[in-house]
N, C-alpha and C. Protein backbone atom coordinates (compact mmCIF):
# COMPACT_ATOMS: atom_id res chain seq x y z
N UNK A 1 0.82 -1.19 0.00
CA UNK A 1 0.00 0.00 0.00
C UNK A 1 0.87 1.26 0.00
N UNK A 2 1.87 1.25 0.31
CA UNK A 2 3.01 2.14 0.97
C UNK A 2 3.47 2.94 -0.71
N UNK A 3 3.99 1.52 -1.39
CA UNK A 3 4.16 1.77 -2.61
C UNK A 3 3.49 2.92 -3.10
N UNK A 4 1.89 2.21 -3.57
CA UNK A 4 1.15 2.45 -4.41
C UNK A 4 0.61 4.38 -3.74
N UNK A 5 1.16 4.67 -1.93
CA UNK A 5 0.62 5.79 -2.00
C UNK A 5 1.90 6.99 -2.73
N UNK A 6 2.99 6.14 -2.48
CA UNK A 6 4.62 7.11 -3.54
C UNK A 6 3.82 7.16 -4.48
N UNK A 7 3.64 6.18 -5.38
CA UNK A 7 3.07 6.48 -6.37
C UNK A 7 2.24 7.23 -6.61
N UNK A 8 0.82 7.43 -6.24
CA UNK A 8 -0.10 8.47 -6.72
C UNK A 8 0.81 9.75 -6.30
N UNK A 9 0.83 10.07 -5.33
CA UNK A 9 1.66 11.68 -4.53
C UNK A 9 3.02 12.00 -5.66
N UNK A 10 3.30 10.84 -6.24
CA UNK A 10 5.01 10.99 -6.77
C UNK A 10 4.49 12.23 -8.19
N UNK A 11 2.63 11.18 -8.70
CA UNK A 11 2.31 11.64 -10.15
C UNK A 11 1.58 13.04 -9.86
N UNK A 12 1.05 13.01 -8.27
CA UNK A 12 -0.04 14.60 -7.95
C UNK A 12 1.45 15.60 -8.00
N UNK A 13 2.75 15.43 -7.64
CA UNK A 13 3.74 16.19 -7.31
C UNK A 13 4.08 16.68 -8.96
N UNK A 14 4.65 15.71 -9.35
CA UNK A 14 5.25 15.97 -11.01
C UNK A 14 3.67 17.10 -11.80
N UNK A 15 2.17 16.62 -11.78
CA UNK A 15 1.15 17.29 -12.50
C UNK A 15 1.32 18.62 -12.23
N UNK A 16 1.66 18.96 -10.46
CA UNK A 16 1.62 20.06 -10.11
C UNK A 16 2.66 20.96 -10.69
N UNK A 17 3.92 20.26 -10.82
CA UNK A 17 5.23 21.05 -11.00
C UNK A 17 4.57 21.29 -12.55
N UNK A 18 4.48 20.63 -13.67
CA UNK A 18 4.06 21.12 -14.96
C UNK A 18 2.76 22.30 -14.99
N UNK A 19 1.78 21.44 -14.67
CA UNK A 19 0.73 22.12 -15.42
C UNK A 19 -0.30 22.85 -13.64
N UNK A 20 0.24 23.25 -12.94
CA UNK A 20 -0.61 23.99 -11.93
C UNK A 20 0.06 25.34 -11.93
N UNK A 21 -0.26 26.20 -12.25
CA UNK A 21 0.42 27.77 -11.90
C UNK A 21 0.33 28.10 -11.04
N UNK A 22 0.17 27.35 -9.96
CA UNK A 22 0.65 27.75 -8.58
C UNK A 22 1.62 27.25 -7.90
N UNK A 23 2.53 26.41 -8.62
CA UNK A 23 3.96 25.67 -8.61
C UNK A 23 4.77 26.10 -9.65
N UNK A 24 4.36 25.88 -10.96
CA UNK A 24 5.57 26.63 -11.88
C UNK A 24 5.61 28.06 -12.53
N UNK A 25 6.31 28.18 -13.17
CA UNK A 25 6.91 29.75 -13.71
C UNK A 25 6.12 30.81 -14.12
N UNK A 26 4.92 29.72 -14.30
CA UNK A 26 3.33 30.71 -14.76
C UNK A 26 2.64 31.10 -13.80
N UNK A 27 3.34 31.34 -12.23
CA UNK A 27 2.69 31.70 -11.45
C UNK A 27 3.09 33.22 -10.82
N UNK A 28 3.84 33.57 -12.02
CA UNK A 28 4.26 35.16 -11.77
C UNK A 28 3.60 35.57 -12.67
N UNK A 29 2.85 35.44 -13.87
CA UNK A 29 1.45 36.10 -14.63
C UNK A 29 0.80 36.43 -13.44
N UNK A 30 0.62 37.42 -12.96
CA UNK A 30 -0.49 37.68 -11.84
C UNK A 30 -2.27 37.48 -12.57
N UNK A 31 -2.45 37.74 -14.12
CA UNK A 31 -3.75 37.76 -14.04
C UNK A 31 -4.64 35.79 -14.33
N UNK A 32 -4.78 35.74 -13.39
CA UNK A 32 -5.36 33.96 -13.97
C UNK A 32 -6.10 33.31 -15.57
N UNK A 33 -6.73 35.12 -16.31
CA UNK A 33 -7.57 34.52 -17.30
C UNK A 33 -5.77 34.06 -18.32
N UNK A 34 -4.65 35.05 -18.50
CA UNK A 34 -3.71 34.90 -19.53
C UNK A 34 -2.87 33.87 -18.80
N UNK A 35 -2.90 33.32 -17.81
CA UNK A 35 -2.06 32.03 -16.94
C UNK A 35 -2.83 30.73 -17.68
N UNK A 36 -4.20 31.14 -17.65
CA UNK A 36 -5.03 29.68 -18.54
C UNK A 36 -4.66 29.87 -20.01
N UNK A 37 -4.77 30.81 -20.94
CA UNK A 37 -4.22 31.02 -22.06
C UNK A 37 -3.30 30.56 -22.64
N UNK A 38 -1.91 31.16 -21.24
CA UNK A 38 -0.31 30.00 -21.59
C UNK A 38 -0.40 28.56 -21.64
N UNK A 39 -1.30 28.25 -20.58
CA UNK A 39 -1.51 26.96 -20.45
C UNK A 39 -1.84 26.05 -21.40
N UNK A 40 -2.85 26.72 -21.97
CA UNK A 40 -3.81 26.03 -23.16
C UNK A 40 -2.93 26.35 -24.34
N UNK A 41 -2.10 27.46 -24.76
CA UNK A 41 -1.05 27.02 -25.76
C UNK A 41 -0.59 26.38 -25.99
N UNK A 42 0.48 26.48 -24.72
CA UNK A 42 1.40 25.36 -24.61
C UNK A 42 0.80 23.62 -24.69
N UNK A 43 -0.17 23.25 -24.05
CA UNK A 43 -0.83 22.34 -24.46
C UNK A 43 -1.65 22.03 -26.16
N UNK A 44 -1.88 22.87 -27.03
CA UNK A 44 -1.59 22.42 -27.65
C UNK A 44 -0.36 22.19 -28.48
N UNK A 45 0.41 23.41 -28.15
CA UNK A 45 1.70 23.54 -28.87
C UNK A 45 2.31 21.85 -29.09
N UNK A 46 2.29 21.16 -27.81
CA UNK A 46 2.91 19.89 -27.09
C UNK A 46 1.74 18.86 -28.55
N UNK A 47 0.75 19.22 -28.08
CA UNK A 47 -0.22 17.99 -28.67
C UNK A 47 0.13 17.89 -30.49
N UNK A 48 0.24 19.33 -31.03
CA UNK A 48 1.01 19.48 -32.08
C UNK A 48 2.04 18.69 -32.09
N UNK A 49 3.23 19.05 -31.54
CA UNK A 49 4.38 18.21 -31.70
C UNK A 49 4.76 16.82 -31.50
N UNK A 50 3.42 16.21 -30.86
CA UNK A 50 3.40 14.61 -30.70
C UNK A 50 2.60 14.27 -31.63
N UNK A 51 1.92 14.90 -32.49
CA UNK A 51 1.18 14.31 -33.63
C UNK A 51 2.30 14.41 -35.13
N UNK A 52 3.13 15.49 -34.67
CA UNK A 52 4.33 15.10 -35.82
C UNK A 52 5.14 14.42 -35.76
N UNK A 53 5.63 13.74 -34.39
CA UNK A 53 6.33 12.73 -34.12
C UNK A 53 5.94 11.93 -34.53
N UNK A 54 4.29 11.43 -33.95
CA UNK A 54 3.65 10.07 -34.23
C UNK A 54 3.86 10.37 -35.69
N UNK A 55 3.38 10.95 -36.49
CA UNK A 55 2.86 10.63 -37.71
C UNK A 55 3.95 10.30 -39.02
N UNK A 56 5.40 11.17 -38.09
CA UNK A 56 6.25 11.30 -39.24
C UNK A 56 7.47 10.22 -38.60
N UNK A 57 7.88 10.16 -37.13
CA UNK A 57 8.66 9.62 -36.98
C UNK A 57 8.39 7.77 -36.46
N UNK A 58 7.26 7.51 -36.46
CA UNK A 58 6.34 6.31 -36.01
C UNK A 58 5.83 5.74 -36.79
N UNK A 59 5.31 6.57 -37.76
CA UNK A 59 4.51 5.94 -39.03
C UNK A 59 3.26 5.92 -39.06
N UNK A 60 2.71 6.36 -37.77
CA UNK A 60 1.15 6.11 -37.61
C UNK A 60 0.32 6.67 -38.56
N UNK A 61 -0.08 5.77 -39.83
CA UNK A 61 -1.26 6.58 -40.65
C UNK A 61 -2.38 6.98 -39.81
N UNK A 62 -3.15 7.92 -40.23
CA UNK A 62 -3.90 8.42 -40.03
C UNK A 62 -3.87 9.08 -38.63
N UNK A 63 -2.60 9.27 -38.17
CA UNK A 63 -2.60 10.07 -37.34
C UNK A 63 -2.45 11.62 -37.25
N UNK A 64 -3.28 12.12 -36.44
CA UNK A 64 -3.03 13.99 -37.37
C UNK A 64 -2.78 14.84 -35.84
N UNK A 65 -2.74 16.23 -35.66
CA UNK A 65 -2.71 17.03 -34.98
C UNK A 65 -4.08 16.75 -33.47
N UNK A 66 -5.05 16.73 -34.70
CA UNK A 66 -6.18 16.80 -34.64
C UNK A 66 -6.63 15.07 -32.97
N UNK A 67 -6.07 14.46 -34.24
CA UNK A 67 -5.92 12.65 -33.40
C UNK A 67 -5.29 13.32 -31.67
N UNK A 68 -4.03 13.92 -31.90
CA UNK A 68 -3.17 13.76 -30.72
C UNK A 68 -3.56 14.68 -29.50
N UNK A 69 -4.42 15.85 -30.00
CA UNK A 69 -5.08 16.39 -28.77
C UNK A 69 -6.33 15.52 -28.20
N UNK A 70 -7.08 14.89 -29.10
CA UNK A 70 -8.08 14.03 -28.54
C UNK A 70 -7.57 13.03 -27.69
N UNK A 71 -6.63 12.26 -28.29
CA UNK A 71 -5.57 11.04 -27.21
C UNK A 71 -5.24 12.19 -26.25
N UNK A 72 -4.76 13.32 -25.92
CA UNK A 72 -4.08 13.90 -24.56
C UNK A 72 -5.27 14.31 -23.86
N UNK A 73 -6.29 14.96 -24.46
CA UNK A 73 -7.57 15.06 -24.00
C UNK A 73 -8.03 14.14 -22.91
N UNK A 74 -7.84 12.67 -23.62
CA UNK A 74 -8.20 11.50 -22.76
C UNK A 74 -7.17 10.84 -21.74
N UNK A 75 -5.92 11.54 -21.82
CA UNK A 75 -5.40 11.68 -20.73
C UNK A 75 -5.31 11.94 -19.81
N UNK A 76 -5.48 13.63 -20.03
CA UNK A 76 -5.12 14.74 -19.21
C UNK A 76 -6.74 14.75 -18.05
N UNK A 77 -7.60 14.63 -18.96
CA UNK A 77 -8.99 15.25 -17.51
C UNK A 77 -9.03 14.18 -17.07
N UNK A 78 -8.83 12.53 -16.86
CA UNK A 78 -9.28 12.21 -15.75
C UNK A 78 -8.06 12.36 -14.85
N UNK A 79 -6.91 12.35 -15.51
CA UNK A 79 -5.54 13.35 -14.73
C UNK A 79 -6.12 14.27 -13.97
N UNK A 80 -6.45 15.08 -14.62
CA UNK A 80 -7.27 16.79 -14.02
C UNK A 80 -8.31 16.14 -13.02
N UNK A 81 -9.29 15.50 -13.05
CA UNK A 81 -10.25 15.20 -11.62
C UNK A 81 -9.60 14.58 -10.93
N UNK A 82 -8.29 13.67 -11.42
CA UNK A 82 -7.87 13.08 -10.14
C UNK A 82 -7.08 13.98 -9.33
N UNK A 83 -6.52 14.86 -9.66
CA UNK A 83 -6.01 15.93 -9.10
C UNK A 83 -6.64 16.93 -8.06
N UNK A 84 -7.83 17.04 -9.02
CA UNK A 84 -9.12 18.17 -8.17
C UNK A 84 -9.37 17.37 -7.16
N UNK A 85 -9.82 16.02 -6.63
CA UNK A 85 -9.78 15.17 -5.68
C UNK A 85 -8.99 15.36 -4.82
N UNK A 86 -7.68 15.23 -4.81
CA UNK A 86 -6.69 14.95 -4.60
C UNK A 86 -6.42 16.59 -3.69
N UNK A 87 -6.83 17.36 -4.26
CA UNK A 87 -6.24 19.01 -3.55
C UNK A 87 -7.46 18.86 -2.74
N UNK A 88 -8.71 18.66 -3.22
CA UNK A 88 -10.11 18.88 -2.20
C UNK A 88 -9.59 18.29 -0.69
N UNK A 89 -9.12 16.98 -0.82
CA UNK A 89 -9.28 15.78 -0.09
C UNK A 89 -7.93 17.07 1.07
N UNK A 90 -6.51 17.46 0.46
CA UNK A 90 -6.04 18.43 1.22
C UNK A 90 -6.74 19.41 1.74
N UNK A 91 -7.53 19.99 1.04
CA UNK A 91 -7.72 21.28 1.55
C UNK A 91 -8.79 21.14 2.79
N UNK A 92 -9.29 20.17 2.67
CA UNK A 92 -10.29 20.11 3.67
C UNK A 92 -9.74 19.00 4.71
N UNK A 93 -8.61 18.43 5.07
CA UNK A 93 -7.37 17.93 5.99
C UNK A 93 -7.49 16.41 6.14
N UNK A 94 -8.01 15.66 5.08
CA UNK A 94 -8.69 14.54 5.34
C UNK A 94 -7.04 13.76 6.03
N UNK A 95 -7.28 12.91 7.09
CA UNK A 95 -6.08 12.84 8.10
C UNK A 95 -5.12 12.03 7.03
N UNK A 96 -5.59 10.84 6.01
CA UNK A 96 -4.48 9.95 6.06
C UNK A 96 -3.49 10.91 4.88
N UNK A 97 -4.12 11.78 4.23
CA UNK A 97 -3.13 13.01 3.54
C UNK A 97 -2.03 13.74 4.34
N UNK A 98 -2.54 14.09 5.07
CA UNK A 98 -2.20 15.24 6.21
C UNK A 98 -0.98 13.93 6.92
N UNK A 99 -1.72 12.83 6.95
CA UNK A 99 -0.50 11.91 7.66
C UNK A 99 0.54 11.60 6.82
N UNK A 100 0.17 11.19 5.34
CA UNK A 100 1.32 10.56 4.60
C UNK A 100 2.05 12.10 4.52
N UNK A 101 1.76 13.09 4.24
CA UNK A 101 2.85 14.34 3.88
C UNK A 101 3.08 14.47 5.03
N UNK A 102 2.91 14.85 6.13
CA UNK A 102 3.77 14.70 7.81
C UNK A 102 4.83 14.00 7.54
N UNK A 103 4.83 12.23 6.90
CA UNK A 103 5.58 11.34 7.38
C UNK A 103 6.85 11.66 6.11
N UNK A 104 6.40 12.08 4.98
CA UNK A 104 7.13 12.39 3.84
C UNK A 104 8.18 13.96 4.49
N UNK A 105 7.72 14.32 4.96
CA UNK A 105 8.22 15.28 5.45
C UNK A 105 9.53 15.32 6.90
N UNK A 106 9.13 14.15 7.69
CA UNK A 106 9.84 13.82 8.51
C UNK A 106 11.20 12.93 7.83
N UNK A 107 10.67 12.34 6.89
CA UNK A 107 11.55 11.51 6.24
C UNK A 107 12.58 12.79 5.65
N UNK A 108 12.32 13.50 4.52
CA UNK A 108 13.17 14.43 4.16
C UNK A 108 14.22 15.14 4.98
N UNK A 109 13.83 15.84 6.43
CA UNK A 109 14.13 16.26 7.23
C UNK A 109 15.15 15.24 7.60
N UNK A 110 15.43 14.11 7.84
CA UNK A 110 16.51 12.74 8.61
C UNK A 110 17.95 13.15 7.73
């Protein structure tokens, strides 16, 4: 179980460092509507560039621009609710959160 909780916290840590502007570099945009803007560029910018990979360096017929935001699409939001979960479940102190980051924290500290 120990494992599997590194694991989820390892993937809520890494989502946050990318795509939350309240951890990375997009969190000095002070206004939130042009912080979602960068966001959503850059996301497709990315979804662009994996549909030219796939298509040109993979071979995948019929794979297009178009294909590779729908595949990240179906990535990314149940990513995104598991996340929204995941901060709720903090913000409102549910204990075994509040316990595993205590214990993650004591550990760092040794």
């Amino acid at each position: 179980m120990e494992i599997l909780q590194k694991l989820v916290f390892f993937v809520v840590d890494c989502w946050r460092v990318v795509m939350d502007n309240r951890y990375n570099p997009l969190r000095h945009i002070k206004d939130p509507s042009i912080q979602g803007y960068v966001t959503m560029a850059l996301f497709i910018m990315w979804s662009g560039y994996f549909g030219v990979v796939a298509s040109v360096y993979m071979q995948w017929l019929n794979y297009s621009i178009v294909m590779s935001i729908i595949v990240h699409m179906a990535v990314i939001i149940p990513v995104m609710i598991t996340n929204a979960v995941f901060m709720e479940a903090e913000k409102n102190g549910m204990n075994w959160v509040t316990a595993y980051r205590t214990q993650q924290n004591l550990k760092k500290r040794r």
